[in-house]
PDB file of N, CA and C in Angstrom:
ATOM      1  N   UNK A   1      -8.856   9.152 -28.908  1.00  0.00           N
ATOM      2  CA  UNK A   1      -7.607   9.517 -28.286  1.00  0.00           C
ATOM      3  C   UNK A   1      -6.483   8.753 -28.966  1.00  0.00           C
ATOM      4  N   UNK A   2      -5.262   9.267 -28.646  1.00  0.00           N
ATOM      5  CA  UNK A   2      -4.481   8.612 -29.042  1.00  0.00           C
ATOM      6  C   UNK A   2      -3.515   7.554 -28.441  1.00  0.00           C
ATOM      7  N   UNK A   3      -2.931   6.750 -28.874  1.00  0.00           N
ATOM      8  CA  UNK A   3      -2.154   5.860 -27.766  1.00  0.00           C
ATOM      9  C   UNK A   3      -1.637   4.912 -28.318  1.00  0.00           C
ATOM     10  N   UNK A   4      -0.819   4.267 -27.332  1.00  0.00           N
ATOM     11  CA  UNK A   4       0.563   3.514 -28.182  1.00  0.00           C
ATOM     12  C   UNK A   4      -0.587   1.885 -27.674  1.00  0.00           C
ATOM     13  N   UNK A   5      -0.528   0.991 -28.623  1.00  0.00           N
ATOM     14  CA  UNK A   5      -1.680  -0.306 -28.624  1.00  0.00           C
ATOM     15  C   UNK A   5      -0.809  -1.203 -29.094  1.00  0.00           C
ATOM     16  N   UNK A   6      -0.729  -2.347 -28.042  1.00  0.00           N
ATOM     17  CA  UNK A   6      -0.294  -3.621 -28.550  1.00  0.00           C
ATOM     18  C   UNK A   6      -1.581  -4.587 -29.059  1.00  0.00           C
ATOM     19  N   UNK A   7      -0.894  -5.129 -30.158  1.00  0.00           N
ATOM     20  CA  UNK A   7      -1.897  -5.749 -31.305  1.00  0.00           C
ATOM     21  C   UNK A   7      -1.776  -7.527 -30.877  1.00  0.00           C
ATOM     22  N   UNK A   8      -0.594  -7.858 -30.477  1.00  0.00           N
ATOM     23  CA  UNK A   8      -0.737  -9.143 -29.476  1.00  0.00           C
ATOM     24  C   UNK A   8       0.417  -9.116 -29.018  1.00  0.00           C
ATOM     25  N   UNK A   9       0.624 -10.480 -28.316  1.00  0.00           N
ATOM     26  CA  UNK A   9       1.762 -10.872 -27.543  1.00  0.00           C
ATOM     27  C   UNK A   9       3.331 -11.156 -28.477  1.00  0.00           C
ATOM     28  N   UNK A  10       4.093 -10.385 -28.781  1.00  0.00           N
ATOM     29  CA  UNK A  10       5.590 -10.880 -28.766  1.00  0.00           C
ATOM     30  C   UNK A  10       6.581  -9.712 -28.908  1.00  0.00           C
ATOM     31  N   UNK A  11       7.470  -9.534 -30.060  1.00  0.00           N
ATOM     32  CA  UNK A  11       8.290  -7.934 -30.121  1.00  0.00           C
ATOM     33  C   UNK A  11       7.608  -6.939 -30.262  1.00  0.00           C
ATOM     34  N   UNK A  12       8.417  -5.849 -30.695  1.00  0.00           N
ATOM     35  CA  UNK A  12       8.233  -4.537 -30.347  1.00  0.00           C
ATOM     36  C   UNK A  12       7.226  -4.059 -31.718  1.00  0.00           C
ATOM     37  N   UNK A  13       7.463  -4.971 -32.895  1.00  0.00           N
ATOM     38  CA  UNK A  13       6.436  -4.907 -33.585  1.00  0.00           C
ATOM     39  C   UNK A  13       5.061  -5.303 -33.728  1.00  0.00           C
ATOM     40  N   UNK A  14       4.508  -5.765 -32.695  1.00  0.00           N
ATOM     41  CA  UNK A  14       3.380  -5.648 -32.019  1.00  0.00           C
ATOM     42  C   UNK A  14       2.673  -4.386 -31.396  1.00  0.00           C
ATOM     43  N   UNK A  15       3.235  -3.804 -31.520  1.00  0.00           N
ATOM     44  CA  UNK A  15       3.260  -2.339 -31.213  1.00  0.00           C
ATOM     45  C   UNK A  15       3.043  -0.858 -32.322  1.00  0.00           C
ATOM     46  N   UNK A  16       2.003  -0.356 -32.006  1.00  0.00           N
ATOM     47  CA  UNK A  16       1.397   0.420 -33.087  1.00  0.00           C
ATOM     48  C   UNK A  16       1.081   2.006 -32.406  1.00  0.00           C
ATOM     49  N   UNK A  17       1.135   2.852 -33.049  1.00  0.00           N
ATOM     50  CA  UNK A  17       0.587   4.162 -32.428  1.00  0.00           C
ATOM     51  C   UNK A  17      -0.815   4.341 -33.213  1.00  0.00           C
ATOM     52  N   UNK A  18      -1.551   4.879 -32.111  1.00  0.00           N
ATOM     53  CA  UNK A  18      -3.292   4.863 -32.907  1.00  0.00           C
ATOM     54  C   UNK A  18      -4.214   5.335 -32.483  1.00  0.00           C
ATOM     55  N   UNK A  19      -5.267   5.361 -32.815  1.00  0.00           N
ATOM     56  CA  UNK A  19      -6.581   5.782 -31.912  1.00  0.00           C
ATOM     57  C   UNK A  19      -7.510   4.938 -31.383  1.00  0.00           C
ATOM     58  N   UNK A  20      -7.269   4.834 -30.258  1.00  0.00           N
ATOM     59  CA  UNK A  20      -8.215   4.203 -29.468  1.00  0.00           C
ATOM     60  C   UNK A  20      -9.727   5.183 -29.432  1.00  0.00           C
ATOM     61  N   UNK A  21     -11.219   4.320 -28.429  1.00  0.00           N
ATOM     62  CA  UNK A  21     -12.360   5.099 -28.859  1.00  0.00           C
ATOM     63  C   UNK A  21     -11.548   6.183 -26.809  1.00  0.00           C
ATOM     64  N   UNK A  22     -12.304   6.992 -27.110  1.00  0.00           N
ATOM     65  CA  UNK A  22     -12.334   7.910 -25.967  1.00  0.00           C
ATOM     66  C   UNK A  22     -12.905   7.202 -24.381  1.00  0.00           C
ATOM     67  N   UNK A  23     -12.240   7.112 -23.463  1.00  0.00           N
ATOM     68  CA  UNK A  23     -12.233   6.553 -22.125  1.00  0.00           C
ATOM     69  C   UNK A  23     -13.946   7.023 -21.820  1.00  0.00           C
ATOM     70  N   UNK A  24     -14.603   6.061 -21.027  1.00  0.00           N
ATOM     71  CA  UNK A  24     -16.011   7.581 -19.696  1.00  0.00           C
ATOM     72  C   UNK A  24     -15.746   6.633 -19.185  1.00  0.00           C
ATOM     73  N   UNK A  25     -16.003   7.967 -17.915  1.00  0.00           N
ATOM     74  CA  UNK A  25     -15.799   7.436 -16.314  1.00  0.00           C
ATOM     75  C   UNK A  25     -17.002   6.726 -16.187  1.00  0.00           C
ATOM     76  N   UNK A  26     -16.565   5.473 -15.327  1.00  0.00           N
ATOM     77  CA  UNK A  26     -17.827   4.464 -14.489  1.00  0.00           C
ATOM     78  C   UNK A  26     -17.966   4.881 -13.254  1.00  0.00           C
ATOM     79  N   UNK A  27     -18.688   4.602 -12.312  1.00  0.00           N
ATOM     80  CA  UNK A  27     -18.772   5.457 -11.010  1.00  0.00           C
ATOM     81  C   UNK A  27     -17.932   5.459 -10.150  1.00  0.00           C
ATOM     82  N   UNK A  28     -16.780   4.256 -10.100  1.00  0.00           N
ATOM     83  CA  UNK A  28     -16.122   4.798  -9.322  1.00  0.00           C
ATOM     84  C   UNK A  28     -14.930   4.801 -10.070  1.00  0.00           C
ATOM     85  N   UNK A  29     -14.380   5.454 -11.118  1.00  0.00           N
ATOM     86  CA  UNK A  29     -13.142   5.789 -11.668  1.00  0.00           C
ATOM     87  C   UNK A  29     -13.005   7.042 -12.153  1.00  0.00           C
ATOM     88  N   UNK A  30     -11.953   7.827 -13.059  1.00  0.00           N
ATOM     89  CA  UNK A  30     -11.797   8.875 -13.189  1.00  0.00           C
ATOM     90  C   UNK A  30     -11.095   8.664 -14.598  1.00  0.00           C
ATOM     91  N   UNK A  31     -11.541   9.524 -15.801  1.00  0.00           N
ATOM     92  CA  UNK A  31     -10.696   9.992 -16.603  1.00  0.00           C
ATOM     93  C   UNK A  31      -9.747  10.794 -16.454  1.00  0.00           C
ATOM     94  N   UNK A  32      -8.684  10.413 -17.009  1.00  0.00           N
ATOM     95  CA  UNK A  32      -6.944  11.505 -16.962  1.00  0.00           C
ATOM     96  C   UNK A  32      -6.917  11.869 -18.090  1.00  0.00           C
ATOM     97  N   UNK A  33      -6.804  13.384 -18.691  1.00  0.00           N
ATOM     98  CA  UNK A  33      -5.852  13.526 -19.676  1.00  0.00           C
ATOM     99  C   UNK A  33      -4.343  14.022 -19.766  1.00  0.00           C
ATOM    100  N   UNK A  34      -4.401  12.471 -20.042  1.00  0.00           N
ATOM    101  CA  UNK A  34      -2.902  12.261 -19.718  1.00  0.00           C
ATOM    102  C   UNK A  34      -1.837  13.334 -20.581  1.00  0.00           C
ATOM    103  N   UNK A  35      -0.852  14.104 -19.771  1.00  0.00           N
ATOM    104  CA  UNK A  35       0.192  14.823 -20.274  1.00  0.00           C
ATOM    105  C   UNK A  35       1.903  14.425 -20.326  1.00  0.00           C
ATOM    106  N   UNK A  36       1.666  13.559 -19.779  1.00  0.00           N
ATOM    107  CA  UNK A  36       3.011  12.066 -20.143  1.00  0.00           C
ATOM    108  C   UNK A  36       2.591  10.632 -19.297  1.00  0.00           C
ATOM    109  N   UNK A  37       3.981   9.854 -20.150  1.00  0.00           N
ATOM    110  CA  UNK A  37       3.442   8.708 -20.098  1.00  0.00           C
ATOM    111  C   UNK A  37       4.697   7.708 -20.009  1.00  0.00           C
ATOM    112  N   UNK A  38       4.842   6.248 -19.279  1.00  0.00           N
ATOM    113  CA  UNK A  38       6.092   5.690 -19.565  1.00  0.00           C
ATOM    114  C   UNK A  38       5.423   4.641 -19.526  1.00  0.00           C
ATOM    115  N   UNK A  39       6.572   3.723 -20.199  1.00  0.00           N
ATOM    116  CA  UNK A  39       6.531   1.996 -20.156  1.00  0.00           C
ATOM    117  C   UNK A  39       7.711   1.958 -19.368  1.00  0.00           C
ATOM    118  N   UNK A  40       7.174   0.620 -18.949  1.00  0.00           N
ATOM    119  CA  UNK A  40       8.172   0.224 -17.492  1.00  0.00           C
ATOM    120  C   UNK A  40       8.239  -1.113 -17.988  1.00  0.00           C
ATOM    121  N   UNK A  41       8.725  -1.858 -16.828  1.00  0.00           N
ATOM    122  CA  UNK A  41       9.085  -3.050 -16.934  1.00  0.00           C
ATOM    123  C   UNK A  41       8.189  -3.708 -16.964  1.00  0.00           C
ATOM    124  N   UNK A  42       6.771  -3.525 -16.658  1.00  0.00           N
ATOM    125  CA  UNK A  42       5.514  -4.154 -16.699  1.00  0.00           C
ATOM    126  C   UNK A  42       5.003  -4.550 -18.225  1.00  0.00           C
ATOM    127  N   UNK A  43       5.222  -3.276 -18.916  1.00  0.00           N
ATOM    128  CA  UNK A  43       4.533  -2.631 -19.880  1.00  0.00           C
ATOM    129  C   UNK A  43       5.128  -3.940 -20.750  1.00  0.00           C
ATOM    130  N   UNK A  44       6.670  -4.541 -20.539  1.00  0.00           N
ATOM    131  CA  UNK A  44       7.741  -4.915 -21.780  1.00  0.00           C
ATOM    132  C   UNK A  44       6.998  -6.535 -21.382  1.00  0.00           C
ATOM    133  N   UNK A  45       6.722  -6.703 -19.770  1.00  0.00           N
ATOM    134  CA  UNK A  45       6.350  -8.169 -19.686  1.00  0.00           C
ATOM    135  C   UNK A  45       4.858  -8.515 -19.837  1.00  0.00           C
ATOM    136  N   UNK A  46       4.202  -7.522 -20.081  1.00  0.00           N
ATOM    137  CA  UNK A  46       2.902  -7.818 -20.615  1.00  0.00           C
ATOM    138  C   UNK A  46       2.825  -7.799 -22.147  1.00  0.00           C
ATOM    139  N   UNK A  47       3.742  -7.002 -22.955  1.00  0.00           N
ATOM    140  CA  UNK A  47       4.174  -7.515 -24.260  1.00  0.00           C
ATOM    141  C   UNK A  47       4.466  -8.785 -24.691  1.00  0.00           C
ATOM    142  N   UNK A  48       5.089  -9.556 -23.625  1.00  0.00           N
ATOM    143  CA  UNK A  48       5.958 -10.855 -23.918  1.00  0.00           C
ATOM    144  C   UNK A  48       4.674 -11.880 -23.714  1.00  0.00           C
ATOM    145  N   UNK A  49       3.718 -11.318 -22.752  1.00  0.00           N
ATOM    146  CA  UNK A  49       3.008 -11.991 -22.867  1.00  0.00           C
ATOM    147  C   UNK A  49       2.716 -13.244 -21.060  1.00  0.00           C
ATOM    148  N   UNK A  50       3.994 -12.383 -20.722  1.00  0.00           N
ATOM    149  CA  UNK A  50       4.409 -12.994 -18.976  1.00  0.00           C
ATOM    150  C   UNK A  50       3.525 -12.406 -17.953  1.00  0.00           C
ATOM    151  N   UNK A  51       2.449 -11.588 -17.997  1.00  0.00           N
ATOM    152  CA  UNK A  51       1.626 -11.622 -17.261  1.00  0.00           C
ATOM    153  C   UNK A  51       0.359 -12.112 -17.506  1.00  0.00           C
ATOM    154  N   UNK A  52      -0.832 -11.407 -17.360  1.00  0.00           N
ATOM    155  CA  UNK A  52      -2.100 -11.502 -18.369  1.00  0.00           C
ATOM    156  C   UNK A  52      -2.647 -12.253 -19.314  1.00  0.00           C
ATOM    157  N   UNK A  53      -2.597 -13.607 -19.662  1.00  0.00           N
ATOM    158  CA  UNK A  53      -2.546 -14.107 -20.790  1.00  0.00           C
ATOM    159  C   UNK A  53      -3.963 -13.753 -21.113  1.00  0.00           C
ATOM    160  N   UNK A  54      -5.208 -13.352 -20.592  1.00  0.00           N
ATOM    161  CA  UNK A  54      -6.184 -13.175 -21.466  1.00  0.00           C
ATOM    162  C   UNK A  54      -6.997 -11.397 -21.487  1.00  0.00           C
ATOM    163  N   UNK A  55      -5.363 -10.523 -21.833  1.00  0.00           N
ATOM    164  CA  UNK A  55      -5.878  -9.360 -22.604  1.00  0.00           C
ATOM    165  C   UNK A  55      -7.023  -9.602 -23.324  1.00  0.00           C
ATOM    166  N   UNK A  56      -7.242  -8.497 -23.880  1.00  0.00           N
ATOM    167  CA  UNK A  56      -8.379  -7.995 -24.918  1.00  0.00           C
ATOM    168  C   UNK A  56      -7.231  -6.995 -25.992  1.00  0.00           C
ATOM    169  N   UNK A  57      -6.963  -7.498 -27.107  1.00  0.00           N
ATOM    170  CA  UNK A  57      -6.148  -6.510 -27.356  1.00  0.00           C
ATOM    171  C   UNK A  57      -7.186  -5.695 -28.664  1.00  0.00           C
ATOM    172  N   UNK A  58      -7.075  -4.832 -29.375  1.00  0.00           N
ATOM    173  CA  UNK A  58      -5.614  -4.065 -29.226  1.00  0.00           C
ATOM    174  C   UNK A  58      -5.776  -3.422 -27.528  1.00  0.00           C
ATOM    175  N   UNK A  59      -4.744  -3.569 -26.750  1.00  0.00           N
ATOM    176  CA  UNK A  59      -4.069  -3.177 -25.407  1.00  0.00           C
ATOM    177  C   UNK A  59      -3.275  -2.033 -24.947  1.00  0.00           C
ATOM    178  N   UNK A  60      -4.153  -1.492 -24.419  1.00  0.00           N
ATOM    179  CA  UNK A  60      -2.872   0.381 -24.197  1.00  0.00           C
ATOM    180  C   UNK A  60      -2.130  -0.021 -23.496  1.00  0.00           C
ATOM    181  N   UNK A  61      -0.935   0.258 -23.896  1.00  0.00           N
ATOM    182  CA  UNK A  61       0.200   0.170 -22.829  1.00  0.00           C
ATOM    183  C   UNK A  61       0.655   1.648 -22.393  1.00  0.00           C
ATOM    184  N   UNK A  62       1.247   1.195 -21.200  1.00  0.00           N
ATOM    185  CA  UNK A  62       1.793   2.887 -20.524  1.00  0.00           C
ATOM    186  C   UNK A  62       1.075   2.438 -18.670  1.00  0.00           C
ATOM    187  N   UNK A  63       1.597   2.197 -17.845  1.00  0.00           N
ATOM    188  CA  UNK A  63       1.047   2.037 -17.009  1.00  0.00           C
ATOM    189  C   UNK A  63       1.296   3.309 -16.042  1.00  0.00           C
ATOM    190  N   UNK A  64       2.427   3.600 -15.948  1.00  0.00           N
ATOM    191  CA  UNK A  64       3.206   5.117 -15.521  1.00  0.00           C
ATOM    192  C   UNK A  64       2.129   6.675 -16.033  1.00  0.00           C
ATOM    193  N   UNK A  65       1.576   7.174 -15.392  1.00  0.00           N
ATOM    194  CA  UNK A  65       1.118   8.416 -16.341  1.00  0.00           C
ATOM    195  C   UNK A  65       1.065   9.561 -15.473  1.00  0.00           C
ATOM    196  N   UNK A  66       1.160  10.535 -16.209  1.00  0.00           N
ATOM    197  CA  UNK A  66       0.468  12.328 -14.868  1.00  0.00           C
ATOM    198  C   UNK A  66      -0.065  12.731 -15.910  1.00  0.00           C
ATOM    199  N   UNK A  67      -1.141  13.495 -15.264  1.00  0.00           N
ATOM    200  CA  UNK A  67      -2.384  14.161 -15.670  1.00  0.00           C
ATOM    201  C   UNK A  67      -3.177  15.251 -15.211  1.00  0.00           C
ATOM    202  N   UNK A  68      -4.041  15.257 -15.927  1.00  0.00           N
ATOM    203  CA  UNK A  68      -5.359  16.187 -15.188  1.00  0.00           C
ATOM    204  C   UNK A  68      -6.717  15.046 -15.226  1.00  0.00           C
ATOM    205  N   UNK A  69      -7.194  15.062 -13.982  1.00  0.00           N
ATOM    206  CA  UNK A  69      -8.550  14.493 -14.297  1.00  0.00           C
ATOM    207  C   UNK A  69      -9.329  15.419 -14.770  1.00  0.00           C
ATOM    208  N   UNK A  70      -9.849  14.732 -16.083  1.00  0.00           N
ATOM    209  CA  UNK A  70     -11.248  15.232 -17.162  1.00  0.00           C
ATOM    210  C   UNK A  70     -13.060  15.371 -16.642  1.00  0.00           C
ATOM    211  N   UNK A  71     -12.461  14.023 -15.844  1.00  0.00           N
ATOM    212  CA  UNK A  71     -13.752  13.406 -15.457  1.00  0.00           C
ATOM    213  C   UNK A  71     -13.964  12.795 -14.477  1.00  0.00           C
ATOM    214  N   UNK A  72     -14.696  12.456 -13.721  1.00  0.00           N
ATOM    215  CA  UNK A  72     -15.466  11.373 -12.415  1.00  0.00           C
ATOM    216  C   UNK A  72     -16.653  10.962 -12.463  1.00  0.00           C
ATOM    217  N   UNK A  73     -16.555   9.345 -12.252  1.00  0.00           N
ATOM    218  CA  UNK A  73     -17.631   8.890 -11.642  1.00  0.00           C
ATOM    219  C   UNK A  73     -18.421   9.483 -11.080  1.00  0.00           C
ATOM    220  N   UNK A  74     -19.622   9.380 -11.033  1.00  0.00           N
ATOM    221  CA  UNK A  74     -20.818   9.755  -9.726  1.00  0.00           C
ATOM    222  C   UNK A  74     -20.254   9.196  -8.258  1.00  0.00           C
ATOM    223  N   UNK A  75     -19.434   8.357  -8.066  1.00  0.00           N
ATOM    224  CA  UNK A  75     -18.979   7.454  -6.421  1.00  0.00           C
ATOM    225  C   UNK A  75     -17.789   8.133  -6.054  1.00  0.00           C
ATOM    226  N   UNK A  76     -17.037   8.775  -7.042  1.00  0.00           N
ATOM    227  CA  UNK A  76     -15.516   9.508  -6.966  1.00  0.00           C
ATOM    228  C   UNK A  76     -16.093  10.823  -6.118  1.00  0.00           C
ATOM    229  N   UNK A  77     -15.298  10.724  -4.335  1.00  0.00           N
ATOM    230  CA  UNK A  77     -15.358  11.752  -4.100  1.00  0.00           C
ATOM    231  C   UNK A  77     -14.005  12.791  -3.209  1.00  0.00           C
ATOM    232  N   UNK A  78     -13.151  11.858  -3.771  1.00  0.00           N
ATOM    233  CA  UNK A  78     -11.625  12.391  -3.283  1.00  0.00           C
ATOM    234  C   UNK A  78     -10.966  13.120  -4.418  1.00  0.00           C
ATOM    235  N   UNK A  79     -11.701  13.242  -5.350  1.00  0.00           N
ATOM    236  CA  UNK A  79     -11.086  13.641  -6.579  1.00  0.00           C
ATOM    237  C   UNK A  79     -11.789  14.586  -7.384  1.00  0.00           C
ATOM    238  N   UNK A  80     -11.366  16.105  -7.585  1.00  0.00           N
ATOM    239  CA  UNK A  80     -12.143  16.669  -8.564  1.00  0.00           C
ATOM    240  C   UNK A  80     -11.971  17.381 -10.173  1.00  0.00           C
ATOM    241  N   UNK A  81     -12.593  17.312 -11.059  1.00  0.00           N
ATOM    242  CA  UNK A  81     -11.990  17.747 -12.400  1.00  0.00           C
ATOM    243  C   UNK A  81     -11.094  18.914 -12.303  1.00  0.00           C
ATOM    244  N   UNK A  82      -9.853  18.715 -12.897  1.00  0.00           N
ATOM    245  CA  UNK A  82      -8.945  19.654 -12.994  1.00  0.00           C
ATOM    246  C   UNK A  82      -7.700  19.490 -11.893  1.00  0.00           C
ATOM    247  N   UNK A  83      -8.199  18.693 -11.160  1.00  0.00           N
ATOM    248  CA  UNK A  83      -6.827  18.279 -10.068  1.00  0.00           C
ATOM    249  C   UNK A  83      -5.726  17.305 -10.667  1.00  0.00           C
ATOM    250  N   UNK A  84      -4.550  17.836 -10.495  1.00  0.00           N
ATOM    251  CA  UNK A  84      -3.648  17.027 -11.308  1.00  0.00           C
ATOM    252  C   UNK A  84      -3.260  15.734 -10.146  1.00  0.00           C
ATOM    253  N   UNK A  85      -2.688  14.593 -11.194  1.00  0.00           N
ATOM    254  CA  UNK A  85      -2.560  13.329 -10.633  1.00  0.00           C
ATOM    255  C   UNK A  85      -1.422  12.902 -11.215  1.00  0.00           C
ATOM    256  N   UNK A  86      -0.740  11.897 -10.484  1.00  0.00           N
ATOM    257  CA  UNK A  86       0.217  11.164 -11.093  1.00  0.00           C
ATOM    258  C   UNK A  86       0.037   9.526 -10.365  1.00  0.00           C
ATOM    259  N   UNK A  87      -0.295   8.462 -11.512  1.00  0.00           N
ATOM    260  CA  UNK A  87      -0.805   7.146 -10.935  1.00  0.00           C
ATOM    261  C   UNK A  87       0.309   6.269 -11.487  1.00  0.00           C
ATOM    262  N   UNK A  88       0.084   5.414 -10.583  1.00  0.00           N
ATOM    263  CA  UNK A  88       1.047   3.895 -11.405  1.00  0.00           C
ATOM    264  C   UNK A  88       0.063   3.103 -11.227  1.00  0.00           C
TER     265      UNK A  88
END
């Protein structure tokens, strides 16, 4: 998939567009394919490095998204493939 990946903590050049490997659902989560996406104010202070200090990077940023779920867990049962979502 594709996605915007911070490579570590500081400016905006830390910041790369790329391919990440493809998400699977664990049992109780859900794949989105995501059809937009935002950075927020979270997104800029986890760049800086002011939340989280022990990411795993490279790090998707975008916490804002709407979608379609792709996929579910085996435990997911409020949710079914093809129902659209919008999460923060």
């Amino acid at each position: 998939m594709k996605a915007v990946l911070l490579t570590g903590h500081g400016g905006p050049e830390m910041l790369r567009y790329g391919d990440a490997p493809d998400p699977v659902a664990q049992p109780s989560e859900v794949v989105v394919d995501v059809y937009a996406a935002s950075v927020n104010a979270a997104d800029y202070k986890v760049r800086l490095g002011s939340y989280d200090s022990m990411l795993k990077f490279p790090y998707i940023v975008g916490r804002d998204f709407g979608g379609v779920v792709a996929a579910r867990g085996t435990s997911v049962t409020d949710l079914a493939v093809g129902d659209a979502v919008f999460c923060v």
